[in-house]
Every structure is written in C-alpha cells, then in structure tokens.
Protein backbone atom coordinates (compact mmCIF):
# COMPACT_ATOMS: atom_id res chain seq x y z
CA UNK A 1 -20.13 21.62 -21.30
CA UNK A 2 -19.25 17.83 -20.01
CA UNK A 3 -21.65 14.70 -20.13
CA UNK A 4 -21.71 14.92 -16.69
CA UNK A 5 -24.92 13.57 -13.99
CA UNK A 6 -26.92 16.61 -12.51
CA UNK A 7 -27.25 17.19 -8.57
CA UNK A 8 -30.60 14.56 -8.95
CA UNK A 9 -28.86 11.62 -10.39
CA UNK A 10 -27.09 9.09 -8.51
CA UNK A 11 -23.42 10.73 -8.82
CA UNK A 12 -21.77 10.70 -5.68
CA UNK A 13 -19.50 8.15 -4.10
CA UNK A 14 -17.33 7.77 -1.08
CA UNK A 15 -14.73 4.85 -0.67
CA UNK A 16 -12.83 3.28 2.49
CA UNK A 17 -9.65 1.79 2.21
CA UNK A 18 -8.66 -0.95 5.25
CA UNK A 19 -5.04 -2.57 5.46
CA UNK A 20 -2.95 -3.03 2.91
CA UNK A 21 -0.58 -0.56 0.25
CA UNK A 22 -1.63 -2.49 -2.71
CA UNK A 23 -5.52 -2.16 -1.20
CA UNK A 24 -4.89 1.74 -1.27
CA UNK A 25 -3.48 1.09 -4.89
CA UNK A 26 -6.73 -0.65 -6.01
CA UNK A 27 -8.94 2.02 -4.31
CA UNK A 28 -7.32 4.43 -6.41
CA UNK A 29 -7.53 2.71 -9.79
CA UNK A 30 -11.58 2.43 -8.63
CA UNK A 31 -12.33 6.15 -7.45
CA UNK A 32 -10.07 7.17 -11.08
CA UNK A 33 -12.84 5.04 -12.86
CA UNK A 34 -15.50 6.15 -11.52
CA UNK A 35 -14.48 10.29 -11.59
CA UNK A 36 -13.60 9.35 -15.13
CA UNK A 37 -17.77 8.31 -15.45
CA UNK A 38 -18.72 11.39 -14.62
CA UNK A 39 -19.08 10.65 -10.59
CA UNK A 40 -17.98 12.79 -7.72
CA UNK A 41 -15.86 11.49 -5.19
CA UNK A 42 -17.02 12.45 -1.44
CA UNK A 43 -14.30 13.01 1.18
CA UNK A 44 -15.28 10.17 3.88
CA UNK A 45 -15.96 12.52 6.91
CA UNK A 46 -18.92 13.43 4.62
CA UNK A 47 -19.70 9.75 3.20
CA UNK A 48 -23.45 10.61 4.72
CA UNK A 49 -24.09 12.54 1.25
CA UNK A 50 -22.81 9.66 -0.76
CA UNK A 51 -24.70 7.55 -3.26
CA UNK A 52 -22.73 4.71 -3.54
CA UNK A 53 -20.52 4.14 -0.58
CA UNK A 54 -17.44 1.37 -1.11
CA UNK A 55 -15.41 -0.60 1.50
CA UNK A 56 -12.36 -1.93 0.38
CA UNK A 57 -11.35 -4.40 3.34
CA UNK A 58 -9.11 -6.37 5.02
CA UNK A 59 -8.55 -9.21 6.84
CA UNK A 60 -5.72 -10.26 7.64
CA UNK A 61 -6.17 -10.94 11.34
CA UNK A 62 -9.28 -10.61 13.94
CA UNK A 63 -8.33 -6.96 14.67
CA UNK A 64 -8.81 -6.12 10.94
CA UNK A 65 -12.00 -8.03 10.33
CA UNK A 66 -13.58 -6.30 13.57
CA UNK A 67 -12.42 -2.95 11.99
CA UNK A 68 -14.64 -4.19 9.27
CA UNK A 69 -17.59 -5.04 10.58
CA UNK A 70 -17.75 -1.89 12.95
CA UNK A 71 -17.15 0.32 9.82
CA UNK A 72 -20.34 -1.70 7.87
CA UNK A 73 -22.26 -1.15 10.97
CA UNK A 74 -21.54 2.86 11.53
CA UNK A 75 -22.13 3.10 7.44
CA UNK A 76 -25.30 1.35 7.63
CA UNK A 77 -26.49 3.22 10.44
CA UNK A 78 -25.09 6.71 9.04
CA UNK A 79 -26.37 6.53 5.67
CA UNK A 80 -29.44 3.84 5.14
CA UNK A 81 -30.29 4.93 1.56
CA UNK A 82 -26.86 4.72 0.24
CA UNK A 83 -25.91 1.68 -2.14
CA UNK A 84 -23.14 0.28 0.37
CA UNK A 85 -20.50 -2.38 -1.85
CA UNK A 86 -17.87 -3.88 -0.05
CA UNK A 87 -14.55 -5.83 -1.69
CA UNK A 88 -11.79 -7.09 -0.37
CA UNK A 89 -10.10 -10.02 1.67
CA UNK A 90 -12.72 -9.71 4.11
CA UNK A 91 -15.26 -9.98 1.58
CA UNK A 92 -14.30 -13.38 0.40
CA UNK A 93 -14.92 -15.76 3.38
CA UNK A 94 -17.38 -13.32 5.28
CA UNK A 95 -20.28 -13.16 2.83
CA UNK A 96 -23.27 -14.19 5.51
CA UNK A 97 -21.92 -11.01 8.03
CA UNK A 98 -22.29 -9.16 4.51
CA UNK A 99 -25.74 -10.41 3.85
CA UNK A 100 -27.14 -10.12 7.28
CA UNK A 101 -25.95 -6.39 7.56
CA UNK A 102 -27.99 -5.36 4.63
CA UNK A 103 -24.70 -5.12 2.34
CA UNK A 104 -26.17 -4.21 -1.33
CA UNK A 105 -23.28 -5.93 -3.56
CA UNK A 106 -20.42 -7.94 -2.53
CA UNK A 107 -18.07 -7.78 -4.64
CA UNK A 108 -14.50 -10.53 -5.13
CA UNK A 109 -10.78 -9.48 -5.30
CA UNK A 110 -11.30 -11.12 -8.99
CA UNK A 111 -14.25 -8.49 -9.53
CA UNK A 112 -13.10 -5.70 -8.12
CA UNK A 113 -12.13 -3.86 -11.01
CA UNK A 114 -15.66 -3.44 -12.51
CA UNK A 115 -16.95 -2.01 -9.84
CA UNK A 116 -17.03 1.13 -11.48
CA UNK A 117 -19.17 -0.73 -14.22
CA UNK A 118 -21.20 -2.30 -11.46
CA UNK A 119 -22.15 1.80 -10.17
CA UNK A 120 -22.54 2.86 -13.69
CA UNK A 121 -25.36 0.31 -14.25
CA UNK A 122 -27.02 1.17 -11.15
CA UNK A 123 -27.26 4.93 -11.57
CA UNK A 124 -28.31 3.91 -15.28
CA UNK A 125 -31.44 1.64 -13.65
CA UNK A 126 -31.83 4.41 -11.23
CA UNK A 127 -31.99 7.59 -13.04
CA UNK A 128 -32.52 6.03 -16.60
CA UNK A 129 -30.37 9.22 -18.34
CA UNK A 130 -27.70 10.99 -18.36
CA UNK A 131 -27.93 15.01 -18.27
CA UNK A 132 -26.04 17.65 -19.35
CA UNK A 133 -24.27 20.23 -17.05
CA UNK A 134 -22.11 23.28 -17.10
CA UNK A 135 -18.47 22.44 -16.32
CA UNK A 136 -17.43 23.38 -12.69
CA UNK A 137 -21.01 22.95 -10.90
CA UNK A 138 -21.02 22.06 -7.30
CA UNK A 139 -23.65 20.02 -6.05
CA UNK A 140 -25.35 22.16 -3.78
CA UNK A 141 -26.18 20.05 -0.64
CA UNK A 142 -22.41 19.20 -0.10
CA UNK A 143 -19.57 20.97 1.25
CA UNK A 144 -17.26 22.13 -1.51
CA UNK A 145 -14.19 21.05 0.71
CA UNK A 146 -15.36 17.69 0.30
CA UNK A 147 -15.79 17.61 -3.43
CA UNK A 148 -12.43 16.06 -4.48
CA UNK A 149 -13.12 14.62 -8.17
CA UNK A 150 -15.84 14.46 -10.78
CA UNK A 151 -15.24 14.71 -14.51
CA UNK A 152 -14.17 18.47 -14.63
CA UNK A 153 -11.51 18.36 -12.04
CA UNK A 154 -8.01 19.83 -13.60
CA UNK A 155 -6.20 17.73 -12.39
CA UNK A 156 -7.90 14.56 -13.91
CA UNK A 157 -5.65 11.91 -14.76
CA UNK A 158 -4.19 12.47 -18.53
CA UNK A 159 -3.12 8.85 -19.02
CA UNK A 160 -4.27 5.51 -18.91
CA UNK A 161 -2.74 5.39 -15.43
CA UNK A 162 -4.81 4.06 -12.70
CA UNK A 163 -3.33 6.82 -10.47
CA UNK A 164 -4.23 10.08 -10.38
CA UNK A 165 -2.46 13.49 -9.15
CA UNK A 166 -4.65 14.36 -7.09
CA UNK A 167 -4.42 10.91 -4.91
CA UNK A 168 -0.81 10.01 -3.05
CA UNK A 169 1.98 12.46 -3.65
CA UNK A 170 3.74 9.44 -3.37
CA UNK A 171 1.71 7.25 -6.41
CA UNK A 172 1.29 3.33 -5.89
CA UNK A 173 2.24 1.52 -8.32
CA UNK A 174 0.97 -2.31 -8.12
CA UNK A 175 2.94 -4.70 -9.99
CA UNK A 176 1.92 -7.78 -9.09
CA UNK A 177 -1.13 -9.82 -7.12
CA UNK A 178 -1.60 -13.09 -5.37
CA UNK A 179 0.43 -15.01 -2.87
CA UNK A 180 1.35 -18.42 -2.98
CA UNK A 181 3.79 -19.24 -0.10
CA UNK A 182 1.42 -20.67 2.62
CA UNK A 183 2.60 -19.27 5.50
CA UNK A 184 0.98 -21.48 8.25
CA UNK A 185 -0.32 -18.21 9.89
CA UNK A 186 -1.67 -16.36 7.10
CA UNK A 187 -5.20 -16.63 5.14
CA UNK A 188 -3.77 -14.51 2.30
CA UNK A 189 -3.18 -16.83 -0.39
CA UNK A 190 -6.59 -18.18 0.42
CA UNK A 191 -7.90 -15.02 -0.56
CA UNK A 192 -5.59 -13.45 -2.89
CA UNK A 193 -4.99 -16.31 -5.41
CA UNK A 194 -2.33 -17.13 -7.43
CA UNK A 195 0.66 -15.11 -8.40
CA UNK A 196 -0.26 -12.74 -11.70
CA UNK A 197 2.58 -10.31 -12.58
CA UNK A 198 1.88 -6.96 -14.48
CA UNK A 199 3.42 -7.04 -18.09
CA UNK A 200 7.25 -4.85 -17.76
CA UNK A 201 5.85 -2.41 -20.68
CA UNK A 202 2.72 -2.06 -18.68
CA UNK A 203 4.71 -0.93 -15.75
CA UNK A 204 7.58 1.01 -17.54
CA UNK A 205 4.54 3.13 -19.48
CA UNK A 206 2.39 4.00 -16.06
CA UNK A 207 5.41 5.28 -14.65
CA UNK A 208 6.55 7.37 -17.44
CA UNK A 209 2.58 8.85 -17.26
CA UNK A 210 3.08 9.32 -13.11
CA UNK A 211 6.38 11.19 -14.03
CA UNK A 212 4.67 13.37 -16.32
CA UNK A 213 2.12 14.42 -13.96
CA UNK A 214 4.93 15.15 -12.08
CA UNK A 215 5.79 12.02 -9.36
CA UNK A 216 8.75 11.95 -8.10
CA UNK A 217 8.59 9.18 -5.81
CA UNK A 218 6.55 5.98 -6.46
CA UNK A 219 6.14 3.24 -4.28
CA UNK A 220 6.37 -0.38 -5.69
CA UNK A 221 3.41 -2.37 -4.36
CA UNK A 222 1.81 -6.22 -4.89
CA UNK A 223 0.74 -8.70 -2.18
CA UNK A 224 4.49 -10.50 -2.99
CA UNK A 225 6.13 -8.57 -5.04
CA UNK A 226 9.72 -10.38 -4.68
CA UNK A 227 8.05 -13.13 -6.94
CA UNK A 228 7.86 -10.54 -9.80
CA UNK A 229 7.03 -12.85 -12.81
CA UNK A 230 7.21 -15.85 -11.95
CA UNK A 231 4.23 -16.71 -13.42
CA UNK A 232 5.47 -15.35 -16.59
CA UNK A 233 8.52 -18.78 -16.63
CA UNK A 234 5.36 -20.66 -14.42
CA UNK A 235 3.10 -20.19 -18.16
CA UNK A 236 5.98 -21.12 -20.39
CA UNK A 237 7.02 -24.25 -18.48
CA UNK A 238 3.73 -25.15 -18.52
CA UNK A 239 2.84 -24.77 -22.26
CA UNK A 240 6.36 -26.64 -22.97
CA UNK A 241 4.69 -29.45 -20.57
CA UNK A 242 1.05 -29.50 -22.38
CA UNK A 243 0.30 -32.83 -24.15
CA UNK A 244 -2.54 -31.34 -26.30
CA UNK A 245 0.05 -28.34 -27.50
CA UNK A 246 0.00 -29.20 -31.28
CA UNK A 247 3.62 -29.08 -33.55
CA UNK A 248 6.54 -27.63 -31.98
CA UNK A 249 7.08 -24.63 -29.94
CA UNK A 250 10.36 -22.76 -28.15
CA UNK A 251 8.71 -22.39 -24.67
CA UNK A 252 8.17 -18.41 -25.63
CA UNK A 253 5.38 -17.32 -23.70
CA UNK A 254 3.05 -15.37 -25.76
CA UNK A 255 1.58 -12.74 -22.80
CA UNK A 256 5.22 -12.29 -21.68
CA UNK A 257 6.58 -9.53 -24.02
CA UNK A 258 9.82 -9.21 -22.75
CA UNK A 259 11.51 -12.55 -21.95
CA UNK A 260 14.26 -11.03 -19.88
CA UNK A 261 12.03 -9.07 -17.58
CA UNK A 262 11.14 -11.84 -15.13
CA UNK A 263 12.29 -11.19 -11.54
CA UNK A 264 11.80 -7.99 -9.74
CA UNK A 265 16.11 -7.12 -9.90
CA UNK A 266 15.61 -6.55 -13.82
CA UNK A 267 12.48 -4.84 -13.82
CA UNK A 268 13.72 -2.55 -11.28
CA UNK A 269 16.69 -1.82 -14.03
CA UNK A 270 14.16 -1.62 -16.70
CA UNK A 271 12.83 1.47 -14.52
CA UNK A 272 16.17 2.85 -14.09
CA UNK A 273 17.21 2.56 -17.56
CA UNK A 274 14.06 3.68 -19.53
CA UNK A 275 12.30 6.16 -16.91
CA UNK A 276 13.23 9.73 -15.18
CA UNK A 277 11.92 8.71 -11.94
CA UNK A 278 13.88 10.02 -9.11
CA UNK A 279 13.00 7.21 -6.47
CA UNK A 280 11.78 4.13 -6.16
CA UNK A 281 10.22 2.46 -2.95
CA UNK A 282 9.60 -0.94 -2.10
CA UNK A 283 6.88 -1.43 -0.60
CA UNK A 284 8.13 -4.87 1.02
CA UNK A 285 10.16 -7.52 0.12
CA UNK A 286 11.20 -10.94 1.64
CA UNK A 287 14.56 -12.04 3.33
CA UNK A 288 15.11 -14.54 1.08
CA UNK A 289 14.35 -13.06 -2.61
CA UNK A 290 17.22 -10.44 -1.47
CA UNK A 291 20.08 -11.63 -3.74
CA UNK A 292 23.63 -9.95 -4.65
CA UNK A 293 21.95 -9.03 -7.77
CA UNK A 294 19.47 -6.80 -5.88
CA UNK A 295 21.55 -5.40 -3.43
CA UNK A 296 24.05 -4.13 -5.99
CA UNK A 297 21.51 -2.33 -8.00
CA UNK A 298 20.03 -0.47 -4.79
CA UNK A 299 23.83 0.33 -4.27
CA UNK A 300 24.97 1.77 -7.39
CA UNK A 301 21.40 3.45 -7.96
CA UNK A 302 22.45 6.07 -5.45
CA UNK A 303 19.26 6.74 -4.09
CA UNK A 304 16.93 5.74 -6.62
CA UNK A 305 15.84 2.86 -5.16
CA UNK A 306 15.08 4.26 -2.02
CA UNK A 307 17.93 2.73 0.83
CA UNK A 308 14.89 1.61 3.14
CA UNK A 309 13.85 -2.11 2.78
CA UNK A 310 10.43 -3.13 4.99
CA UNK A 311 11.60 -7.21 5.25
CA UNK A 312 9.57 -8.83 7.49
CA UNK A 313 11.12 -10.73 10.24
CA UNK A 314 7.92 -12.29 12.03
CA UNK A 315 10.17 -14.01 14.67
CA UNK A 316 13.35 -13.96 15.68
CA UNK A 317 13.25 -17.86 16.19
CA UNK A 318 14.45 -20.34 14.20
CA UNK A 319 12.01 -22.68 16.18
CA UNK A 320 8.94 -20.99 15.34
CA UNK A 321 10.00 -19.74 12.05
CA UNK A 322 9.90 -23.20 10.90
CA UNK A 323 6.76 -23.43 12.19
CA UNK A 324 5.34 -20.71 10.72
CA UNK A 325 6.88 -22.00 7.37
CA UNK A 326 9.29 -18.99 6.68
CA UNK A 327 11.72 -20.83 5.13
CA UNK A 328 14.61 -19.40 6.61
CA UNK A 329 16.66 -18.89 10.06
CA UNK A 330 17.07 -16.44 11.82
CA UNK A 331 21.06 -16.84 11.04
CA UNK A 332 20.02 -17.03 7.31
CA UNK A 333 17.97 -13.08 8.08
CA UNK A 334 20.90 -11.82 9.98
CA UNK A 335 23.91 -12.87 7.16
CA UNK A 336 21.73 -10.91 4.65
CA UNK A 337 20.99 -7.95 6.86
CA UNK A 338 25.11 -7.66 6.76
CA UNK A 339 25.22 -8.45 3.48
CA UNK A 340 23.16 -5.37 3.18
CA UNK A 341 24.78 -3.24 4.96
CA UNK A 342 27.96 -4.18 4.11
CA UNK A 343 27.59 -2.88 0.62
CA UNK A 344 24.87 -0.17 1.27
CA UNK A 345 26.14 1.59 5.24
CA UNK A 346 23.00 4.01 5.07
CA UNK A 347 20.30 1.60 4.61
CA UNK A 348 17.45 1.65 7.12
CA UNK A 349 15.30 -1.29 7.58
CA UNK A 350 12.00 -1.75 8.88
CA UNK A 351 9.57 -4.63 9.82
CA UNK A 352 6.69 -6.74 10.61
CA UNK A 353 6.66 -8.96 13.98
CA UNK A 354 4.56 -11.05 14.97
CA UNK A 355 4.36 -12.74 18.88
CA UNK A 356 2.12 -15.44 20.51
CA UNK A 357 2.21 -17.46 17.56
CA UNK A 358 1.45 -21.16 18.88
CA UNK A 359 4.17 -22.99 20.85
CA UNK A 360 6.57 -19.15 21.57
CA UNK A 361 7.98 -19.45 24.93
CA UNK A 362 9.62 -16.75 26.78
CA UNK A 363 13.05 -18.22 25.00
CA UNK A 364 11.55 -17.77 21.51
CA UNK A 365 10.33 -14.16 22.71
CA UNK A 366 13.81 -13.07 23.90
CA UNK A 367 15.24 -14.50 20.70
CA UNK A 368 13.01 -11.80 18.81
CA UNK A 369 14.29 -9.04 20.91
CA UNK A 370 18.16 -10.21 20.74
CA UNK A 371 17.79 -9.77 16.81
CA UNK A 372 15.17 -6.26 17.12
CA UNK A 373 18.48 -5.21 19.06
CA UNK A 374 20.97 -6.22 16.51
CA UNK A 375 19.74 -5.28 13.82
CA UNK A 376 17.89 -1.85 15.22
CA UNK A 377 14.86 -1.89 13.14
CA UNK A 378 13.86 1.97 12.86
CA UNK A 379 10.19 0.82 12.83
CA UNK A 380 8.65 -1.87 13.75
CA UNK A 381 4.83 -3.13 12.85
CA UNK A 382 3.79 -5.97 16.31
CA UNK A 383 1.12 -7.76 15.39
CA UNK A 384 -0.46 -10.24 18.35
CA UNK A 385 -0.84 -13.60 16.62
CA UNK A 386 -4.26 -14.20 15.20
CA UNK A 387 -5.99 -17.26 14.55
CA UNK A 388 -7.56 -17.72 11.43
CA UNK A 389 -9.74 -20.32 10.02
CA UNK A 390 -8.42 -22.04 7.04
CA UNK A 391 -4.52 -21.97 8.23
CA UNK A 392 -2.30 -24.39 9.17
CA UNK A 393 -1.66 -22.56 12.20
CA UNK A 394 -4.96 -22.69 13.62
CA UNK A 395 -4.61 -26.27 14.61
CA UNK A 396 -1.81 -26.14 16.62
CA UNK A 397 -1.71 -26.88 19.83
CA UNK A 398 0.00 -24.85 22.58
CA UNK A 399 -1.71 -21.70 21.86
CA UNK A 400 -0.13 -18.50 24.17
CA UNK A 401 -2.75 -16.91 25.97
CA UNK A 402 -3.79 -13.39 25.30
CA UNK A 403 -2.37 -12.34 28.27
CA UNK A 404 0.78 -13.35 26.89
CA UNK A 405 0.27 -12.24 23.72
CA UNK A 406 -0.48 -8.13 25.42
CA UNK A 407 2.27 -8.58 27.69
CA UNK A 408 5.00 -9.43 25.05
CA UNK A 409 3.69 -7.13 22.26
CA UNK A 410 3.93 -4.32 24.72
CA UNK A 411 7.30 -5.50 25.53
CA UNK A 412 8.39 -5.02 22.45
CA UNK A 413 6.67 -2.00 21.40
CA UNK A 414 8.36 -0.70 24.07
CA UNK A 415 11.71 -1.42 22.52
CA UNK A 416 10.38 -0.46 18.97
CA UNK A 417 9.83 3.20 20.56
CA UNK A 418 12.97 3.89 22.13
CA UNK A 419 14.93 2.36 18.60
CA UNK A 420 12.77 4.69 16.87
CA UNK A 421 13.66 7.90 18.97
CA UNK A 422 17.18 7.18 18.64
CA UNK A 423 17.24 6.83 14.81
CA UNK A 424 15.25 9.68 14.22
CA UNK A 425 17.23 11.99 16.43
CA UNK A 426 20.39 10.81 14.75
CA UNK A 427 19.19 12.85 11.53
CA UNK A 428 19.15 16.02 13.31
CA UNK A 429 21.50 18.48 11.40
CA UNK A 430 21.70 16.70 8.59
CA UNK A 431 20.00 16.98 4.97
CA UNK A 432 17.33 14.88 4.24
CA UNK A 433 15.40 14.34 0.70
CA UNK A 434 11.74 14.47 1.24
CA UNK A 435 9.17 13.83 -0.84
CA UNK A 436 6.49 16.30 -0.49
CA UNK A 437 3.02 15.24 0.30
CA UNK A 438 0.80 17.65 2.20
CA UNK A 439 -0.04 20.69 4.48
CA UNK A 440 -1.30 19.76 7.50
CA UNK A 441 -3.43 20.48 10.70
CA UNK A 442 -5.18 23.60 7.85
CA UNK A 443 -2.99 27.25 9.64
CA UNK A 444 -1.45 25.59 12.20
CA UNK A 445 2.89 26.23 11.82
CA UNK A 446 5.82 25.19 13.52
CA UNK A 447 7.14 28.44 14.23
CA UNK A 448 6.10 31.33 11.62
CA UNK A 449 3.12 33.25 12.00
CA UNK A 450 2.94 34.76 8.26
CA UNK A 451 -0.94 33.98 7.10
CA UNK A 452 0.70 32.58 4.28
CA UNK A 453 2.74 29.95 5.38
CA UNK A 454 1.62 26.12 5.66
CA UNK A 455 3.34 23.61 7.55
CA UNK A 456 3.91 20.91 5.21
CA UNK A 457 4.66 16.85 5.55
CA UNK A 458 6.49 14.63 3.35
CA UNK A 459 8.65 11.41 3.45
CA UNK A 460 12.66 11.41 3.45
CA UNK A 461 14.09 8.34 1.86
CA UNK A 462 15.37 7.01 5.44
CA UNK A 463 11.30 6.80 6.18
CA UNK A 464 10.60 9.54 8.63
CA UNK A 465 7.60 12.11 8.55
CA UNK A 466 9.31 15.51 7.92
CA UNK A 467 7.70 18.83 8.42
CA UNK A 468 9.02 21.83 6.68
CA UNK A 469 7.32 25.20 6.19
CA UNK A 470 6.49 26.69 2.94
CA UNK A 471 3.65 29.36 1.42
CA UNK A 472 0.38 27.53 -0.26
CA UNK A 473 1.94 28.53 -3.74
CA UNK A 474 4.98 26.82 -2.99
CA UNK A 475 3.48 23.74 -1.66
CA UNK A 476 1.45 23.60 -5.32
CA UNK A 477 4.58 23.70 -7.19
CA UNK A 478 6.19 21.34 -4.81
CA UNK A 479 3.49 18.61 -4.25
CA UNK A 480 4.85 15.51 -5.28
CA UNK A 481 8.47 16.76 -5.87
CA UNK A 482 11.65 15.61 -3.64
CA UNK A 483 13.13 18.69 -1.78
CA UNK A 484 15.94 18.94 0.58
CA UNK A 485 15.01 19.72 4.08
CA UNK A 486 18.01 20.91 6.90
CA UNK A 487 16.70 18.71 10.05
CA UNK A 488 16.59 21.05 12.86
CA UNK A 489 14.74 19.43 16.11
CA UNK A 490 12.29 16.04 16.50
CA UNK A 491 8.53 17.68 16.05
CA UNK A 492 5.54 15.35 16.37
CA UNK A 493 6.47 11.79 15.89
CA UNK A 494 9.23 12.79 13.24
CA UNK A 495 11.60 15.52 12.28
CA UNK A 496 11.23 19.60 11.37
CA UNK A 497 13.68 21.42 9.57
CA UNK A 498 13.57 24.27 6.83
CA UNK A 499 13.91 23.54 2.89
CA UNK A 500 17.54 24.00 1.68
C-alpha cells in the first residue's frame, strides 16, 4: 500500500521540453518531483488525459518562440480542462501571449523548481485529500503504454538525484546556470541571469547516485558551463571588497566548500579522481575557455571525457565576430582547433553557425565555409540570424534579407551534409563504444527476423547514432551501459554494426 492519489484525483501530468540540454535537464528534475508526490507522468502523444500539462520553453530565436506558441495553441485546443503551466525563456518576456491564451500559471526560470509544489497545492484545493491505493494500479481511462512514472514505479529514483533511470540513458547532469557574456545576438543572459555554479560535492555525489543506478555516460550540461565557478572567486572578491564586512576575514567563501574546485578543468578531475564513471560529455564549451590545462586532461583521460567537443563557431569572420561580441578571431578558433588536435588526433568537433547576422556579405559568408572546410565539423547546427528585442544586435543597421539568410543557410547545410556522410562512413569497420539508449521503431530490425530481437540505438563517443541488434532481455541489462559495436554499413542517418 502507497499514499498514492486514486483514478478521481488530480494525478496525472504530461510535460514538453523545447530547446535546450540543460532545459531537458530541468524537465527531468520536475517530472522526478512530481512522480516522487505520488503523480503519474503521461507520455505526450497522450497529454489529452493529463491533469496538469507543463511547457518548458524556449526562445532563443523567432523559430523557437513560434514553436511555442503553436504548441500552447494545439494544448489549449486538445485538452481545455487541463491546468496548462508554462516555464522557460519564453516565459519571461512573453507573459501577455501567456495571458491571452488562457495559460493557468506562468511560471520564471527562478521558480521553476517548485513547480512540483505549485501542482501539489492545486490537486490539494482540488480534491481536498489524499487516498489510499493498492501499489501497481493503472488508471483505467489511459493506455498503460503511456503510464511511465507514479510513486510505485521500480525503477524510481533511489537518491537525491534529480535524474531518474528511467529518463535519458545518457543522464544530464546540470552544473551550472546563467549567462553573462552579452553576445550582441543573444537574449539569453536577459533571461537566464547571472552565473550560479553547483557546489563540486553536490556534483561529485549525483554522479556517484547516476553510477549506481547504473549510468555510464553522463552528459555535462549548464547554459555556460566553461565559466564553472566563477561566481564562487566572483562571492569571495566581493565579501573581501564589502565596507560593512565587520573584523577581518581571509576572502574564504563560506558556500564554496572546496576552494580549489573553481573552473570546469578541476572539477572535471574531481570526477575522474573520486567517481567510476566511464564517460563524460560536454555538452558545449567555448573557444576561448579551452586552455592547455583542459586539453591535457581530455588527452590523458583516454576516453573518459568523451573526444567530441560541440564549440560554437557562429562565424567564420573576424569582421562579424567582433560584431557579434565573440571575443575572438577566427585565427584565435583555428590555433586552438590544432592545438586540439595536435595533442588529441581522434577528436571530433561539432558546432553552432549562425548566417545573416547584420552587416555579412557574401565575403563574410565564404569566410564561414573556408573554416567549415578546414576544420570539417562532423555536424553542424545553421541557425538563420534572428532578431530579438532587447539585443544589441537588433539595432544594427544593414540587416541581410531573408532571402539571403535561406539561400546561405542552405548553402551551407549543404556542405554540413556531405562533411557528415564522409565522417560517418569513415567509421565503417571499425569498433565503436556506444552508449546504449533505446529500441526503436517497436519490431522493426535491421536484418534478423527472430521475434525476439530489437533493433537498438545508442551514442558512440565520436557522436553518431548507432544501431545494433540485441533480444529485449539484453537491451534491459544493457540500457545505459557502453558496449562495443563492429560498424558494418551507414543505416538511417548513422551507422549499424553488431555488438562485439
């Protein structure tokens, strides 16, 4: 028996997650809240049975905040008597569109942890009790295969970790928020805040509970994380600063437990030194917070740190990345690129890309594809520019047309495409180690007709979807675990092979 709502009380909940990793972190620390509670979390394809339905958005250009406001819409429409709460970036300048749309709670990036709290005092107001139920009921109206939590699911997180099993295979860990380097493009740090870093014990403790549910691969999330506590020296050189601080003091900052753990280099050696984990991913980190330091520990990790960097490039113009205050050259972003491969020869790098930003010419353009070509990016995210209120950006003049903008970003998607094909097919015949996440498209295989037999996906440390075949027994031991697949052909829009 579990203190658990019945199928009348207000116990269901469905969440979206829009844009970023660290989002998809957050929405996971939420829905492991609320199944903790006693509520049942609702696949999204079946969001029509929820009670409380949650968008986690973003916006971090028009595209994003008209994915938004179509999803509020098609909610709204779809399910009229749910409680619909939306968070986010998009929640923070947007609040009217909210209103207007019959939104029930808006909710801040600075609130969106009690959200869980927020439900739990509605369902209280709503239903008044709570009732007792057998463990392992199923609510009758809904699809069992859309049932994925609730208080008596088995695999329930065991830990204080704000990521449970049942989640991402491949757990995100956030380890820092906020963004203060004022890109002129980006609205961001308008939204996000300030930098806040996650205490190092903090960290080194949720990852020891993610390995012991039996994570093998996290990735390493935040809105910035290559400024990794710098808040932390940002709090002690402003209490040594304070003229109302009283007697004397030796700058230790009191919420910083470990003075040496301070950039991300030594936290990432804190992991490595103190935690089983077999790999560690970035989830993206900036040109210039790539030191020696860094690149030695990726080096003699030997595949711990996972020998993929996402570093976003934006342009390949020194011009315009002055203009979109990047604080570095294009020179500067190709020196440490060598540097990187100089020490590390398997590394794989991907990126972000942005073109139309205000003032690109066709010189500035060709400048971007020069470097795509040197440095052979194995995937590449193009992003049209996007104006957005509140930037620097936004009031410069010269803007490209959108004509321009589709005619370059297909350009270069292009390119992207045919750098992609060649780097995957270059991993044919060799073994890969793939994380392994999930069985897809339900009985359909690759090759083998046995009834048993799933075709399963996962993630090799070079970044490429692999898909291996295994039974459904096998893929429950394996979930989570880092296998080694023999690449055999290209299948989909990644790589097959069989489990070595």
């Amino acid at each position: 028996m579990k203190n658990i709502y019945t199928e009348n009380n207000y116990n269901k909940f469905s969440i979206y997650t829009l844009g970023c990793k660290t989002n998809q972190s957050e929405s996971d620390f939420i829905t492991r809240a609320l199944t903790e509670k006693g509520f049942r979390l609702v696949d999204t394809p079946a969001a029509d049975f929820s009670d409380f339905i949650i968008i986690n958005t973003c916006t971090v250009t028009s595209a994003a905040d008209k994915k938004v406001r179509q999803l509020i819409r098609r909610i709204r429409n779809g399910s009229p008597n749910a409680k619909l709460l939306v968070t986010g970036c998009y929640a923070v300048f947007n609040k009217k569109f909210l209103i207007n749309n019959d939104v029930d709670f808006v909710v801040s990036n600075k609130e969106k942890f009690k959200i869980q709290d927020l439900i739990f005092k509605i369902a209280k107001v709503e239903k008044k009790s709570f009732n007792i139920s057998q463990e392992g009921e199923i609510i009758p109206e809904i699809p069992q295969k859309y049932l994925n939590g609730g208080l008596n699911n088995k695999e329930k997180c065991k830990s204080e970790s704000q990521h449970d099993y049942f989640f991402h295979s491949r757990a995100l860990l956030k380890i820092q928020d906020g963004c203060e380097q004022e890109c002129s493009y980006c609205i961001v740090p308008l939204v996000r805040g300030p930098y806040i870093s996650a205490h190092s014990e903090k960290i080194i403790n949720e990852i020891k509970s993610l390995v012991g549910m039996g994570h093998e691969e996290i990735v390493i999330t935040g809105i910035h994380i290559g400024k990794y506590g710098i808040d932390f020296n940002k709090s002690i050189n402003n209490f040594q600063k304070s003229p109302n601080r009283k007697g004397k003091s030796k700058g230790r900052n009191l919420n910083k437990p470990d003075a040496e753990v301070d950039n991300l280099t030594a936290l990432l050696a804190e992991i490595l030194n103190r935690t089983s984990l077999k790999r560690i991913r970035l989830s993206s980190v900036e040109i210039n917070e790539i030191d020696k330091d860094l690149i030695n520990l990726i080096s003699i990790s030997r595949g711990r740190i996972a020998r993929h960097l996402h570093i976003p490039l934006q342009s390949g113009s020194s011009r315009i990345l002055k203009l979109m205050n990047r604080n570095y050259t294009r020179e500067y972003f190709l020196n440490v690129i060598k540097d990187i491969k100089d020490l590390i020869p398997e590394v794989t790098f991907t990126t972000d890309i942005i073109v139309g930003f205000p003032g690109e010419t066709e010189s500035d353009f060709l400048d971007t594809v020069d470097i795509v070509n040197e440095v052979k990016f194995s995937k590449i995210h193009v992003f049209k520019y996007s104006k957005r209120s509140g930037t620097e950006a936004a009031l410069l003049g010269n803007q490209v047309s959108e004509i321009e903008k589709s005619e370059r970003s297909s350009r270069l998607r292009k390119l992207a495409d045919q750098l992609r094909i060649k780097f995957i097919l270059k991993n044919i015949h060799h073994c890969l180690d793939v994380v392994c996440e999930e069985i897809v498209n339900g009985n359909k295989k690759i090759k083998n007709n046995d009834k048993d037999t799933r075709t399963i996906c996962g993630t090799s440390e070079n970044y490429i979807k692999v898909y291996f075949e295994a039974s459904s027994g096998d893929f429950k031991r394996l979930r989570g675990k880092i296998v080694k697949v023999m690449i055999e052909s290209q299948y989909r829009a990644g790589l097959s092979g069989k489990l070595y």
